[in-house]
PDB file of N, CA and C in Angstrom:
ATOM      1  N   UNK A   1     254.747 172.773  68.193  1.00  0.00           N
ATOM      2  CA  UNK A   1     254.714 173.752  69.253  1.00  0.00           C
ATOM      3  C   UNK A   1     254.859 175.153  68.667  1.00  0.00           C
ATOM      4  N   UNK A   2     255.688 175.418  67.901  1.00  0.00           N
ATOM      5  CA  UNK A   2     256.433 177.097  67.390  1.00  0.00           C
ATOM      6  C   UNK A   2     256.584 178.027  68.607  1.00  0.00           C
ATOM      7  N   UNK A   3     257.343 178.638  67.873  1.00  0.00           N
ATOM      8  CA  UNK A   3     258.004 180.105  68.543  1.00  0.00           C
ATOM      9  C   UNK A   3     256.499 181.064  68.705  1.00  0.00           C
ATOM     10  N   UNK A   4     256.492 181.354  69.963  1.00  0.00           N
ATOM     11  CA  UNK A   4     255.344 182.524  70.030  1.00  0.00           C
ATOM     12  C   UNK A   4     255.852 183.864  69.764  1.00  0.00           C
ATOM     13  N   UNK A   5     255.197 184.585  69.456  1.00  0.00           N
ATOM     14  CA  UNK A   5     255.694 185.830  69.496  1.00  0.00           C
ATOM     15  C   UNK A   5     254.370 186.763  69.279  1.00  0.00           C
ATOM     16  N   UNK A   6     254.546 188.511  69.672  1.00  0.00           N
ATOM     17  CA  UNK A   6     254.005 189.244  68.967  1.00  0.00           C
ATOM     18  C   UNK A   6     254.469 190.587  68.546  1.00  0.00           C
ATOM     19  N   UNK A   7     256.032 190.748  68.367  1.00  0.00           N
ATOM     20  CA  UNK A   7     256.594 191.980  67.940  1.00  0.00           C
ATOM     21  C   UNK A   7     256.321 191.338  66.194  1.00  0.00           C
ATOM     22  N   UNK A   8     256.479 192.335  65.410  1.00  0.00           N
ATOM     23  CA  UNK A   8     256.688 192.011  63.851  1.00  0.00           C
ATOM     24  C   UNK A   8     257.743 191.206  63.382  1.00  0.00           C
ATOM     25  N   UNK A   9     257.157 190.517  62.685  1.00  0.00           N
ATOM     26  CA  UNK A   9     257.570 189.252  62.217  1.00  0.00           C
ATOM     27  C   UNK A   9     259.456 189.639  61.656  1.00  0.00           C
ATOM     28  N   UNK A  10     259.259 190.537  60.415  1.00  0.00           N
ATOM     29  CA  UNK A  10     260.389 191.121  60.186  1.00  0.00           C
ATOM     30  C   UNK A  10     261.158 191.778  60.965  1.00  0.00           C
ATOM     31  N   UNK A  11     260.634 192.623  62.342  1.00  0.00           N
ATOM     32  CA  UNK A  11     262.073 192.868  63.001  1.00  0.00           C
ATOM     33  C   UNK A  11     262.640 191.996  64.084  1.00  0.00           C
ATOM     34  N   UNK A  12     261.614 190.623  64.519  1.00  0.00           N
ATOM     35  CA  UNK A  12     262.552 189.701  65.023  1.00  0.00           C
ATOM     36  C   UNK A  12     263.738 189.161  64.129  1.00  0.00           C
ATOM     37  N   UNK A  13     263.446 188.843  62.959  1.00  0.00           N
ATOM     38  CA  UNK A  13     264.309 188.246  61.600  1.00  0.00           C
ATOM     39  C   UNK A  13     265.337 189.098  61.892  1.00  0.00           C
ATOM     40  N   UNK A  14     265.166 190.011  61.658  1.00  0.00           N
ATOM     41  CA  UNK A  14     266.638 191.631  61.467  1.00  0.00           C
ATOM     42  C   UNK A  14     267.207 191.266  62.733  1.00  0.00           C
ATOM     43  N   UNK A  15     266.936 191.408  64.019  1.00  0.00           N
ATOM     44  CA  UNK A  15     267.171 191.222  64.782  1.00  0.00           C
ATOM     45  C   UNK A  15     268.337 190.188  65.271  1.00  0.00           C
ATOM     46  N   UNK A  16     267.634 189.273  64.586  1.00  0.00           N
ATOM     47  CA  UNK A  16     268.445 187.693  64.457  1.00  0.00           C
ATOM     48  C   UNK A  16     269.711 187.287  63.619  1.00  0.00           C
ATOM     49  N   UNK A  17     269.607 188.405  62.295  1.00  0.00           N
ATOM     50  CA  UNK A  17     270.453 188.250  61.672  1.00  0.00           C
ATOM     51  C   UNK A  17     271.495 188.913  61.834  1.00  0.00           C
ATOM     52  N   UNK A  18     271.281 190.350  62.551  1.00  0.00           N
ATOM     53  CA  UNK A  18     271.901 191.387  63.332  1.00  0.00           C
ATOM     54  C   UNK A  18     272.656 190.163  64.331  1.00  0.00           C
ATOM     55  N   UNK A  19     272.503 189.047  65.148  1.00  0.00           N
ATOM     56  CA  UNK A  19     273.047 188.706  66.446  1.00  0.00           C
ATOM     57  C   UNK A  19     273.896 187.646  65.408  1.00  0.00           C
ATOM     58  N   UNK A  20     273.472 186.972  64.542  1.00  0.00           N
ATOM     59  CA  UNK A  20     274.286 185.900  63.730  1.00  0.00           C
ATOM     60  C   UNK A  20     275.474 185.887  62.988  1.00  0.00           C
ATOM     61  N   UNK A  21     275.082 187.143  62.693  1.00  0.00           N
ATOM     62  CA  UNK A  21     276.775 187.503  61.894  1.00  0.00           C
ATOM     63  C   UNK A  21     277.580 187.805  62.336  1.00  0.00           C
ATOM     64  N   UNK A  22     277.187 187.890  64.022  1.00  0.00           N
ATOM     65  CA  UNK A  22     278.545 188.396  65.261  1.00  0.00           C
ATOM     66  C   UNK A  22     278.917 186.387  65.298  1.00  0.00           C
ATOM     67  N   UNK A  23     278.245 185.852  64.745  1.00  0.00           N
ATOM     68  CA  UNK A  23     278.779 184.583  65.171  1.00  0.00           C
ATOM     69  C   UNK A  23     280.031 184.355  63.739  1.00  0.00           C
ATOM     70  N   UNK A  24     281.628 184.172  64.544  1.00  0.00           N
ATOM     71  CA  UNK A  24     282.781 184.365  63.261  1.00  0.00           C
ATOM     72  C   UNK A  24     282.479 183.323  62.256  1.00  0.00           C
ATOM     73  N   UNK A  25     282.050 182.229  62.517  1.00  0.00           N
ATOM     74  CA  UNK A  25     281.966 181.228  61.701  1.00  0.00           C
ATOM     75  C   UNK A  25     281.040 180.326  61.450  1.00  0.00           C
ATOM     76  N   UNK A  26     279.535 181.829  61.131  1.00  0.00           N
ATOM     77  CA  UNK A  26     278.478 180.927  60.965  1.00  0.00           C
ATOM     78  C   UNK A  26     278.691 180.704  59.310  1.00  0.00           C
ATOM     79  N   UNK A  27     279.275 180.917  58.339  1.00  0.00           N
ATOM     80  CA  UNK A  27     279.477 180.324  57.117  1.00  0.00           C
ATOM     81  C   UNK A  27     279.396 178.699  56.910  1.00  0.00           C
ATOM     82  N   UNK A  28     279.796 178.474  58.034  1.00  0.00           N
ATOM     83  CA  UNK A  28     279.749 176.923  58.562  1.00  0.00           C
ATOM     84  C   UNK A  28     278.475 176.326  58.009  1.00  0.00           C
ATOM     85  N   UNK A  29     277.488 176.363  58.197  1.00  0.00           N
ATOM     86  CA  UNK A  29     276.322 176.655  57.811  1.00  0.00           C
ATOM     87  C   UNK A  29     275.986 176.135  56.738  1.00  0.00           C
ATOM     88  N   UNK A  30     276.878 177.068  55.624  1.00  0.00           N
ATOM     89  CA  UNK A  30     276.440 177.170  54.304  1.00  0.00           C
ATOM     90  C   UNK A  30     277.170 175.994  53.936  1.00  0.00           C
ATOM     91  N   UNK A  31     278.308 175.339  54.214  1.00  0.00           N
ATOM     92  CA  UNK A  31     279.152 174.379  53.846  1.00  0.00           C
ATOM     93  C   UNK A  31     280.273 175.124  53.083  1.00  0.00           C
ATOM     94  N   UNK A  32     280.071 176.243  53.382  1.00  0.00           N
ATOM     95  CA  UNK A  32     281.710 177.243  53.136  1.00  0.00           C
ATOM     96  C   UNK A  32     282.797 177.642  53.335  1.00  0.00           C
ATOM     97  N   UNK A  33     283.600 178.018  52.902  1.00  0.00           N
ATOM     98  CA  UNK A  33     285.191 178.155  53.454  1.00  0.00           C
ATOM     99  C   UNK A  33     285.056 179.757  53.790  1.00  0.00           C
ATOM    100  N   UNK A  34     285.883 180.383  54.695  1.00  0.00           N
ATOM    101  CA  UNK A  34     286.120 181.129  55.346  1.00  0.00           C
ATOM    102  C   UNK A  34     286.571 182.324  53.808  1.00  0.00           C
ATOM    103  N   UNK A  35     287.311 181.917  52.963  1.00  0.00           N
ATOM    104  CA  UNK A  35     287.556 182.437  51.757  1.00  0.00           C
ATOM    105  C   UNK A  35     286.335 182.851  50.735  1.00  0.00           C
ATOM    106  N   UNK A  36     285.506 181.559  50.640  1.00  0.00           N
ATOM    107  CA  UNK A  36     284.390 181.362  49.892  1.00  0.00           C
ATOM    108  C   UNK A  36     283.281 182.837  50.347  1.00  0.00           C
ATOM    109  N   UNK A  37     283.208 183.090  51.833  1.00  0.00           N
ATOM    110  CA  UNK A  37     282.589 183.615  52.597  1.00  0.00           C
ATOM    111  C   UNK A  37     282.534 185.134  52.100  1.00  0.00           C
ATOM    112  N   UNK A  38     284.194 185.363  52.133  1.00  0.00           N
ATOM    113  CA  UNK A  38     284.534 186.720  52.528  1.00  0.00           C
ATOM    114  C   UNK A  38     284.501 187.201  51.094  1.00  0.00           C
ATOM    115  N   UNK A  39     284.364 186.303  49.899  1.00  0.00           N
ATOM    116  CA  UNK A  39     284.196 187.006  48.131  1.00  0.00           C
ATOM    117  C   UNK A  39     282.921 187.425  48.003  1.00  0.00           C
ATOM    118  N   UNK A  40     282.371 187.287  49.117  1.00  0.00           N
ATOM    119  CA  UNK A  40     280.782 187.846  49.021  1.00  0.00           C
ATOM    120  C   UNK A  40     280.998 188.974  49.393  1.00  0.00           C
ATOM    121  N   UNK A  41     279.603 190.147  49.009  1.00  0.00           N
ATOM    122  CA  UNK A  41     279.716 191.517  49.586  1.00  0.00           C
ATOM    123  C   UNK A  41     278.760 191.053  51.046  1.00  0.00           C
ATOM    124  N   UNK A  42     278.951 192.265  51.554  1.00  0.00           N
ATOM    125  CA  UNK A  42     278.375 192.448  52.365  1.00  0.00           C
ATOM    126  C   UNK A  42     276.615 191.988  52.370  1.00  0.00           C
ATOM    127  N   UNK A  43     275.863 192.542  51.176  1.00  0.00           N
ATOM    128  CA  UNK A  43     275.069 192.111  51.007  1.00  0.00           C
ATOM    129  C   UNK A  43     274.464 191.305  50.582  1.00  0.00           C
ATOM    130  N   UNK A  44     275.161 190.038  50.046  1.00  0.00           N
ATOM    131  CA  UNK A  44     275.191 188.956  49.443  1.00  0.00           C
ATOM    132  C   UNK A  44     274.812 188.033  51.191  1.00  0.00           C
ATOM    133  N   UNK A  45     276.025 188.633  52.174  1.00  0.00           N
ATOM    134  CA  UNK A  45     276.096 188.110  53.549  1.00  0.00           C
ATOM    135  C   UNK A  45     275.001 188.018  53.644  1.00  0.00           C
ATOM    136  N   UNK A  46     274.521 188.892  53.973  1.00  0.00           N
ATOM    137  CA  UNK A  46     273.169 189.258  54.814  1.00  0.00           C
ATOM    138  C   UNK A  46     272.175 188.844  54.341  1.00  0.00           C
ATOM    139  N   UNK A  47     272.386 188.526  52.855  1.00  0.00           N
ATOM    140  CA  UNK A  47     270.545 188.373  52.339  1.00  0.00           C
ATOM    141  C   UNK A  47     270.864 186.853  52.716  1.00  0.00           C
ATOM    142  N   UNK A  48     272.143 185.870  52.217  1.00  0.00           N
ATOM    143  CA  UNK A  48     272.343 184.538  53.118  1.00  0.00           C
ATOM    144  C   UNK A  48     271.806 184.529  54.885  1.00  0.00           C
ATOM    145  N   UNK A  49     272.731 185.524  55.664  1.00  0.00           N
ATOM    146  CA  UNK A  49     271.781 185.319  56.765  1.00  0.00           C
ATOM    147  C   UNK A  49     270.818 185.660  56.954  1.00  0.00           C
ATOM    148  N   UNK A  50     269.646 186.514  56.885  1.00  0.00           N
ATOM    149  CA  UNK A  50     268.411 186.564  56.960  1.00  0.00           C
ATOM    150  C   UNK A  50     267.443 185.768  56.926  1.00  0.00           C
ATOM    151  N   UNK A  51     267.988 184.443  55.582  1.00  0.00           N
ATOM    152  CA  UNK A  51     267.416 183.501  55.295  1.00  0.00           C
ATOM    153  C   UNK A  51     267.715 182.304  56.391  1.00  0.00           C
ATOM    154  N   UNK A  52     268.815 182.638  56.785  1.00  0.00           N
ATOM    155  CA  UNK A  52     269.022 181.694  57.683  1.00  0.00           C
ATOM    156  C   UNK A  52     268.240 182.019  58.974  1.00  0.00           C
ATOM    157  N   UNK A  53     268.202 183.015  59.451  1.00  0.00           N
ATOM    158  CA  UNK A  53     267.749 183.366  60.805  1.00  0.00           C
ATOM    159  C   UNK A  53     266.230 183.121  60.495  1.00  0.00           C
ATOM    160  N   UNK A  54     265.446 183.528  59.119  1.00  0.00           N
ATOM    161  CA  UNK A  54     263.843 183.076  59.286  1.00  0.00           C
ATOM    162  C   UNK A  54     263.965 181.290  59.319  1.00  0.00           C
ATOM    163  N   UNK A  55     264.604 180.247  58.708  1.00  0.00           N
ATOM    164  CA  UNK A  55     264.610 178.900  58.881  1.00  0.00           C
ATOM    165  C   UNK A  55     265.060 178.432  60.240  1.00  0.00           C
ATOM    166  N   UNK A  56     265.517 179.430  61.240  1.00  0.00           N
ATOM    167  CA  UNK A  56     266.339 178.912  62.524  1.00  0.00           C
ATOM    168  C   UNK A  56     265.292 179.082  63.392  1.00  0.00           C
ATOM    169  N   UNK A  57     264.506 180.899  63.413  1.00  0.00           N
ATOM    170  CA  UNK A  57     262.920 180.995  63.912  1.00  0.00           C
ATOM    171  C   UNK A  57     261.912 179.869  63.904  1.00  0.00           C
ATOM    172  N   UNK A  58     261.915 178.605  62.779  1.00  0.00           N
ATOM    173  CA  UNK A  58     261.128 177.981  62.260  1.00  0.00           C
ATOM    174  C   UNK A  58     261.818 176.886  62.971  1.00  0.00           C
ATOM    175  N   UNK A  59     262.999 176.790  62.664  1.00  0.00           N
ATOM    176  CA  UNK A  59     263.148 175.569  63.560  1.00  0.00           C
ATOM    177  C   UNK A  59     263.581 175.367  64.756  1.00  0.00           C
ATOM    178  N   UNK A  60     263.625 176.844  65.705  1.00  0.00           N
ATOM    179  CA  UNK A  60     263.213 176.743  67.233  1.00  0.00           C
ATOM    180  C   UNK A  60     261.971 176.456  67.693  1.00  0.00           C
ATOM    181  N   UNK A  61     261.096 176.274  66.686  1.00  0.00           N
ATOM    182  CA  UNK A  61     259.951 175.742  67.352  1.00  0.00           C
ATOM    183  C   UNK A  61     259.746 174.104  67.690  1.00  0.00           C
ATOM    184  N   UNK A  62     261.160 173.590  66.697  1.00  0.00           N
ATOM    185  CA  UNK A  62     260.754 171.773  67.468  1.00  0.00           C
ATOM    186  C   UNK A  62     261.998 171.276  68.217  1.00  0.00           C
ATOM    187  N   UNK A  63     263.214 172.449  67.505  1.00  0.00           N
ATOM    188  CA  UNK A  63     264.303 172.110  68.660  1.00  0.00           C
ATOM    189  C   UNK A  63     264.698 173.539  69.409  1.00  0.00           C
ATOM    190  N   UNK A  64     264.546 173.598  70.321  1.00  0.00           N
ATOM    191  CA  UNK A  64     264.978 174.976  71.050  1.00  0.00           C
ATOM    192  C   UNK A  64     266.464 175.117  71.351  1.00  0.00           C
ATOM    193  N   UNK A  65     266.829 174.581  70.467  1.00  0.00           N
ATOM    194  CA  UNK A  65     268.564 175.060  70.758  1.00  0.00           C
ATOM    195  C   UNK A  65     269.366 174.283  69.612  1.00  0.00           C
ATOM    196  N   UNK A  66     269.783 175.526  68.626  1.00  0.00           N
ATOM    197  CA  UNK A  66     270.640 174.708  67.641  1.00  0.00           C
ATOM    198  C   UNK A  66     272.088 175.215  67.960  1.00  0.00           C
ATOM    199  N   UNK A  67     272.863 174.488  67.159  1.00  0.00           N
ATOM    200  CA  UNK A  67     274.188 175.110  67.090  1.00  0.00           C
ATOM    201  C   UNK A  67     274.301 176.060  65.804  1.00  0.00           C
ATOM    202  N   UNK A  68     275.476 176.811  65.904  1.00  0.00           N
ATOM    203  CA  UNK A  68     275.358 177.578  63.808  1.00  0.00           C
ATOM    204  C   UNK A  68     277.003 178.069  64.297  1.00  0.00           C
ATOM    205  N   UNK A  69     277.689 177.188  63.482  1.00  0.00           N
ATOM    206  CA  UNK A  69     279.397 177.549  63.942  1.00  0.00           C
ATOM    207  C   UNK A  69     279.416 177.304  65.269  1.00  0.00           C
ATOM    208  N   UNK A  70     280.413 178.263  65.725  1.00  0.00           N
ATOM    209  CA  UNK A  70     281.110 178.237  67.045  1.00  0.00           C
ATOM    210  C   UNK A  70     280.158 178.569  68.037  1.00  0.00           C
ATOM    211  N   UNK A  71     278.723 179.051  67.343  1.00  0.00           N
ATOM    212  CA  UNK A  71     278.030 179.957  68.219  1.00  0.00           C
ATOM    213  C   UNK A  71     276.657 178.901  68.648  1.00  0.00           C
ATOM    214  N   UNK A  72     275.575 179.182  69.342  1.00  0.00           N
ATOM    215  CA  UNK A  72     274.468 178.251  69.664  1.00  0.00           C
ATOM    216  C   UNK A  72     273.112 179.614  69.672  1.00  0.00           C
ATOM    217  N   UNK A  73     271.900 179.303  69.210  1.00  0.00           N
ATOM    218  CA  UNK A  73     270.868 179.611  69.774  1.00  0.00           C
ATOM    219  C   UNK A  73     269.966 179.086  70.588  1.00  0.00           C
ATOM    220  N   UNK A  74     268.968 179.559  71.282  1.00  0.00           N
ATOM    221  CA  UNK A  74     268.576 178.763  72.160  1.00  0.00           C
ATOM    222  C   UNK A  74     266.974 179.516  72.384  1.00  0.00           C
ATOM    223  N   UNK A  75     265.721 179.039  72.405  1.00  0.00           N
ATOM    224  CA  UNK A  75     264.277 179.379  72.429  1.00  0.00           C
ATOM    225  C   UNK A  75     264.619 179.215  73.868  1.00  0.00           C
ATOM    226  N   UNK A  76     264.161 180.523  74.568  1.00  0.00           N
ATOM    227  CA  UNK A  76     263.355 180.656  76.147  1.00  0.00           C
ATOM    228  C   UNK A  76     262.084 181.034  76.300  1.00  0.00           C
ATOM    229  N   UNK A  77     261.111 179.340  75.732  1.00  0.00           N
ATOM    230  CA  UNK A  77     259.689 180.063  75.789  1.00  0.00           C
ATOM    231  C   UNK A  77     258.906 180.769  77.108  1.00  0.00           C
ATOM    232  N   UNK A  78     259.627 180.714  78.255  1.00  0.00           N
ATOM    233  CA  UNK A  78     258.910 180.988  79.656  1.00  0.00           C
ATOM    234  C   UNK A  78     259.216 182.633  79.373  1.00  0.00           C
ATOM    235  N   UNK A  79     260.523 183.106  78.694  1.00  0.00           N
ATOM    236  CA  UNK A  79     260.746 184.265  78.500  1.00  0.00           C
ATOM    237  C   UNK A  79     260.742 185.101  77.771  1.00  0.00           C
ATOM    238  N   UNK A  80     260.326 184.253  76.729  1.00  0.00           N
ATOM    239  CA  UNK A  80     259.920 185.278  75.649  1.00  0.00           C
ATOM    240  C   UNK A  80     260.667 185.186  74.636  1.00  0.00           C
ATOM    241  N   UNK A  81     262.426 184.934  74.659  1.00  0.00           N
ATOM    242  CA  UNK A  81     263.178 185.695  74.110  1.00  0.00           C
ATOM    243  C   UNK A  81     264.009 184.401  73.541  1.00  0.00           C
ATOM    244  N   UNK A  82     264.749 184.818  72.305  1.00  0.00           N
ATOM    245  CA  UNK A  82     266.152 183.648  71.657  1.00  0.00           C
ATOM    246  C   UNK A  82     267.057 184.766  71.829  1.00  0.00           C
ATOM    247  N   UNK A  83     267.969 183.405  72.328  1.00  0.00           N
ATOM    248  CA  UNK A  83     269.481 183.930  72.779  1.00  0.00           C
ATOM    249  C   UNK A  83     270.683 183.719  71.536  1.00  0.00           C
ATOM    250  N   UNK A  84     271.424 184.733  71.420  1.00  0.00           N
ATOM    251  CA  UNK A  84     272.577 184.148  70.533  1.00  0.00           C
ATOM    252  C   UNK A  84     273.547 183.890  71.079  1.00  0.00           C
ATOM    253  N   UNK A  85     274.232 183.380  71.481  1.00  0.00           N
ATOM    254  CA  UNK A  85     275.211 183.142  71.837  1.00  0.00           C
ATOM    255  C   UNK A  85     276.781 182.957  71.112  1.00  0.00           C
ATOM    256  N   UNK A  86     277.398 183.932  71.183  1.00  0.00           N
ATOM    257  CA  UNK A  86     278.533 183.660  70.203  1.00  0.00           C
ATOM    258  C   UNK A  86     280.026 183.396  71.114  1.00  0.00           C
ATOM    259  N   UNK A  87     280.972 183.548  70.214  1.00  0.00           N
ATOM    260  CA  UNK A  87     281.899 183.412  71.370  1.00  0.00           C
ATOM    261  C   UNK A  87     283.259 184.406  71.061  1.00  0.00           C
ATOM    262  N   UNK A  88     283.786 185.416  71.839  1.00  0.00           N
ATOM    263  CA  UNK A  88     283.321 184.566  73.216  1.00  0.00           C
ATOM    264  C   UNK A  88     282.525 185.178  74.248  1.00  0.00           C
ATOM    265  N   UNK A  89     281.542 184.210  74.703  1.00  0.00           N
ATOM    266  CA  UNK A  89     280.849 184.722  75.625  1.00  0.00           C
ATOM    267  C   UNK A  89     280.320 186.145  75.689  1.00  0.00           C
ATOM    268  N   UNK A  90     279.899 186.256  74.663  1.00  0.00           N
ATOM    269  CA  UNK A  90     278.729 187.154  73.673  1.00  0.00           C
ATOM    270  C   UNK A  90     277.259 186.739  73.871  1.00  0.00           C
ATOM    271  N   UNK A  91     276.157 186.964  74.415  1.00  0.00           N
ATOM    272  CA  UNK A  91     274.711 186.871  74.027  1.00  0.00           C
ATOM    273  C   UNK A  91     274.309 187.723  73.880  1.00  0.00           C
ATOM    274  N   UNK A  92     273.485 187.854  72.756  1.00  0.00           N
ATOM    275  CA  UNK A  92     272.095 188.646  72.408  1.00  0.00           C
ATOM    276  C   UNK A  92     271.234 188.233  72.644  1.00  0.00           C
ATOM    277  N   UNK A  93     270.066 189.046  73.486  1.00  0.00           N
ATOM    278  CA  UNK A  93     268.770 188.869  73.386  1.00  0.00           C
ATOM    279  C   UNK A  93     267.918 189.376  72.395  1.00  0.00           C
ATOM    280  N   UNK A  94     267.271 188.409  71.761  1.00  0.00           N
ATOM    281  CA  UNK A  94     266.013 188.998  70.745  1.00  0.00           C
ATOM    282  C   UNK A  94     264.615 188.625  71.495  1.00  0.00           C
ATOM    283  N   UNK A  95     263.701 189.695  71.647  1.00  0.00           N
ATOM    284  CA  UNK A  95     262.725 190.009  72.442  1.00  0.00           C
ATOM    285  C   UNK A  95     261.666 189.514  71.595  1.00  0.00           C
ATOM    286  N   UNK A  96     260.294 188.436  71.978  1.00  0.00           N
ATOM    287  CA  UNK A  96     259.853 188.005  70.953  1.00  0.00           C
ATOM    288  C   UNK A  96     258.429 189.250  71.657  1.00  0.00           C
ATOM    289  N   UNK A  97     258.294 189.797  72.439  1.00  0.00           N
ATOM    290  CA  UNK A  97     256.818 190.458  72.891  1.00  0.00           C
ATOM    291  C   UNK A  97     257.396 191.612  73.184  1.00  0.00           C
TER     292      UNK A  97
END
């Protein structure tokens, strides 16, 4: 099926990774400790999530709703848009048009 979209490819990604790192314990993820996490810089973070948010894009197209930590995403193909959901009771919308 895949994710439709037609904004640029790269600022849905940014976008995504921008809503993921509000999630506290997506390290989860990586199979990391909360310690393990935080010896990273900042940009070590990010280039980890980025990568994560383009494989999560990829794989909202066969499951529309994963978990990542405490937090969930979720494909609304009628709307266009993936939700982040963090907690608590935090969503972002990322606009795919």
């Amino acid at each position: 099926m895949g994710v439709k979209f037609n904004r640029e490819y790269e600022d849905i990604v940014e976008d995504m990774a921008k809503a993921i790192i509000s999630i506290q314990d997506c390290y989860d993820l990586f199979e990391m400790t909360q310690d393990d996490w935080s010896l990273m810089d900042q940009a070590e973070q990010m280039g980890c999530i980025r990568t994560l948010a383009d494989d999560i894009f990829y794989g909202l197209g066969n499951l529309p709703m994963l978990t990542i930590g405490s937090g969930k995403i979720e494909y609304d193909a009628s709307n266009h848009i993936i939700k982040v959901s963090t907690v608590p009771q935090v969503t972002h919308l990322i606009h795919l048009i």
